[in-house]
N, C-alpha and C. Protein backbone atom coordinates (compact mmCIF):
# COMPACT_ATOMS: atom_id res chain seq x y z
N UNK A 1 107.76 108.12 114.94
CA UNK A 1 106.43 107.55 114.96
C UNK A 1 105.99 107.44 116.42
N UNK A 2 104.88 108.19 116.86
CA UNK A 2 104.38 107.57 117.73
C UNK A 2 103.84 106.50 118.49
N UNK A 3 103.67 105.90 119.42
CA UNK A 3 102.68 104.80 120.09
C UNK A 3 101.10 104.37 119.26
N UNK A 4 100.88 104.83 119.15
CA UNK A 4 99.48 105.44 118.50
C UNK A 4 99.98 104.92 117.24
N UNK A 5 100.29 105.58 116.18
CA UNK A 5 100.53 105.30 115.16
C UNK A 5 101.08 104.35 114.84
N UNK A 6 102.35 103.32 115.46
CA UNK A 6 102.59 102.23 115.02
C UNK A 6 101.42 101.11 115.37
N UNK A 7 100.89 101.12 116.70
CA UNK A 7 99.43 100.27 116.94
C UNK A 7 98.88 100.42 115.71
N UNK A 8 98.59 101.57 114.97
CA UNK A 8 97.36 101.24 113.82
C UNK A 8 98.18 100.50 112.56
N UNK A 9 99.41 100.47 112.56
CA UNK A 9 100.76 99.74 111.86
C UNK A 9 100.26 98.10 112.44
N UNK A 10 101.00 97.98 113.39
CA UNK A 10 100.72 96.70 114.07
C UNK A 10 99.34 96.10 113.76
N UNK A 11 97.83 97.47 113.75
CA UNK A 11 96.86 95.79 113.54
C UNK A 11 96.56 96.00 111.86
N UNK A 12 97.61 96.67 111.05
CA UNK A 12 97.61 96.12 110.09
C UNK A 12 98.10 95.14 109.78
N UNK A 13 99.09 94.55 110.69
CA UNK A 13 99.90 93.34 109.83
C UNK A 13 99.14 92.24 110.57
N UNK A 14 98.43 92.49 111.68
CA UNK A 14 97.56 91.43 112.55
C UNK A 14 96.77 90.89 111.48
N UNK A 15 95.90 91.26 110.22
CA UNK A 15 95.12 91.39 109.41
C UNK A 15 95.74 89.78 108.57
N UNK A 16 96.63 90.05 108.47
CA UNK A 16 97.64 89.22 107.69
C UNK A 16 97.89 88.29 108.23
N UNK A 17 98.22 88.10 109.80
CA UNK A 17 98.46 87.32 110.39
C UNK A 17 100.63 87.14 110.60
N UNK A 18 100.49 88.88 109.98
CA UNK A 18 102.28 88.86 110.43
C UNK A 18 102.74 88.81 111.78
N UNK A 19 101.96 89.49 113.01
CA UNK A 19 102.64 89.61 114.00
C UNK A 19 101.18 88.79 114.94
N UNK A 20 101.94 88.77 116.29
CA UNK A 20 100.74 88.14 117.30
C UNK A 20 99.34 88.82 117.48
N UNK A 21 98.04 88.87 117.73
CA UNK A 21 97.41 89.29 118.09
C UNK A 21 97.45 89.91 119.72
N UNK A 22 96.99 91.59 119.29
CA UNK A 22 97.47 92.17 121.01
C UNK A 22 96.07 92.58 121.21
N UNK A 23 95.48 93.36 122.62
CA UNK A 23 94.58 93.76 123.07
C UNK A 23 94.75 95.18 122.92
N UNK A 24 95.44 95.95 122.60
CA UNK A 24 95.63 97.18 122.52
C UNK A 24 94.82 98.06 121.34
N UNK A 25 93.98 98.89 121.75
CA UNK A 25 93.69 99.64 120.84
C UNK A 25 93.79 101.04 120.32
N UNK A 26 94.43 101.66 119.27
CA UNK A 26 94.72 102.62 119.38
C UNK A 26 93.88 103.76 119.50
N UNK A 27 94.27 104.93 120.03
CA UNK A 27 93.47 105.89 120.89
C UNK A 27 92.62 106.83 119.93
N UNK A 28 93.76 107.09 118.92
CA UNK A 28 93.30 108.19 117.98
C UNK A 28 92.72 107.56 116.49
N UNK A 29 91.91 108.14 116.07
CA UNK A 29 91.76 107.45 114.74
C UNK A 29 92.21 108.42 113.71
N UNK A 30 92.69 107.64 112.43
CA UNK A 30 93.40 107.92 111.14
C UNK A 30 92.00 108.96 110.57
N UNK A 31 92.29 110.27 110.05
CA UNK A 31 91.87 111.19 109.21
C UNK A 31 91.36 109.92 108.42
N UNK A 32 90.02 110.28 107.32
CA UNK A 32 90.16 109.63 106.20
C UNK A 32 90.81 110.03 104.93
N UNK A 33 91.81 110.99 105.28
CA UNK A 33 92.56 110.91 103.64
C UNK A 33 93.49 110.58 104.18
N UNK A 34 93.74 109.38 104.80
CA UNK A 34 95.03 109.46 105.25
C UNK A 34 95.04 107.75 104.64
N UNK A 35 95.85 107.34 103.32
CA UNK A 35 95.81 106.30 102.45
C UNK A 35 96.15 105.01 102.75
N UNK A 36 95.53 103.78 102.39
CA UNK A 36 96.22 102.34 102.72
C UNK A 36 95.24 102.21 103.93
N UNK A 37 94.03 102.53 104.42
CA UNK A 37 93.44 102.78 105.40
C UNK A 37 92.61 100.46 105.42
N UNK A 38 92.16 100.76 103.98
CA UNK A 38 91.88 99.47 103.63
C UNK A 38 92.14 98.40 104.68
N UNK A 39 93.28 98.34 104.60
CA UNK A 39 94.51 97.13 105.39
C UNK A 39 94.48 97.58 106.43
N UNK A 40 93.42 98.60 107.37
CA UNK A 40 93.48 98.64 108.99
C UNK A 40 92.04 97.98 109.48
N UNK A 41 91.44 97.38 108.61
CA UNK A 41 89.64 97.21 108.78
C UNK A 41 90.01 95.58 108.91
């Protein structure tokens, strides 16, 4: 997994309130068929 790709991991669980809130945003954005997208908004 890349850098990139776990960030859009990470502010999914931010959503939730699993991990700390970071300033980082990831660079690339997710295709839209790319599923579970829901839980990154």
């Amino acid at each position: 997994m890349n850098i990139d790709g776990a960030e859009h991991v990470r502010k999914g669980f931010e959503r939730f309130d699993l991990v700390p809130s970071s300033d980082v945003k990831p660079a690339l954005q997710l295709p839209k068929t790319v599923a579970g997208q829901d839980f990154l908004k």
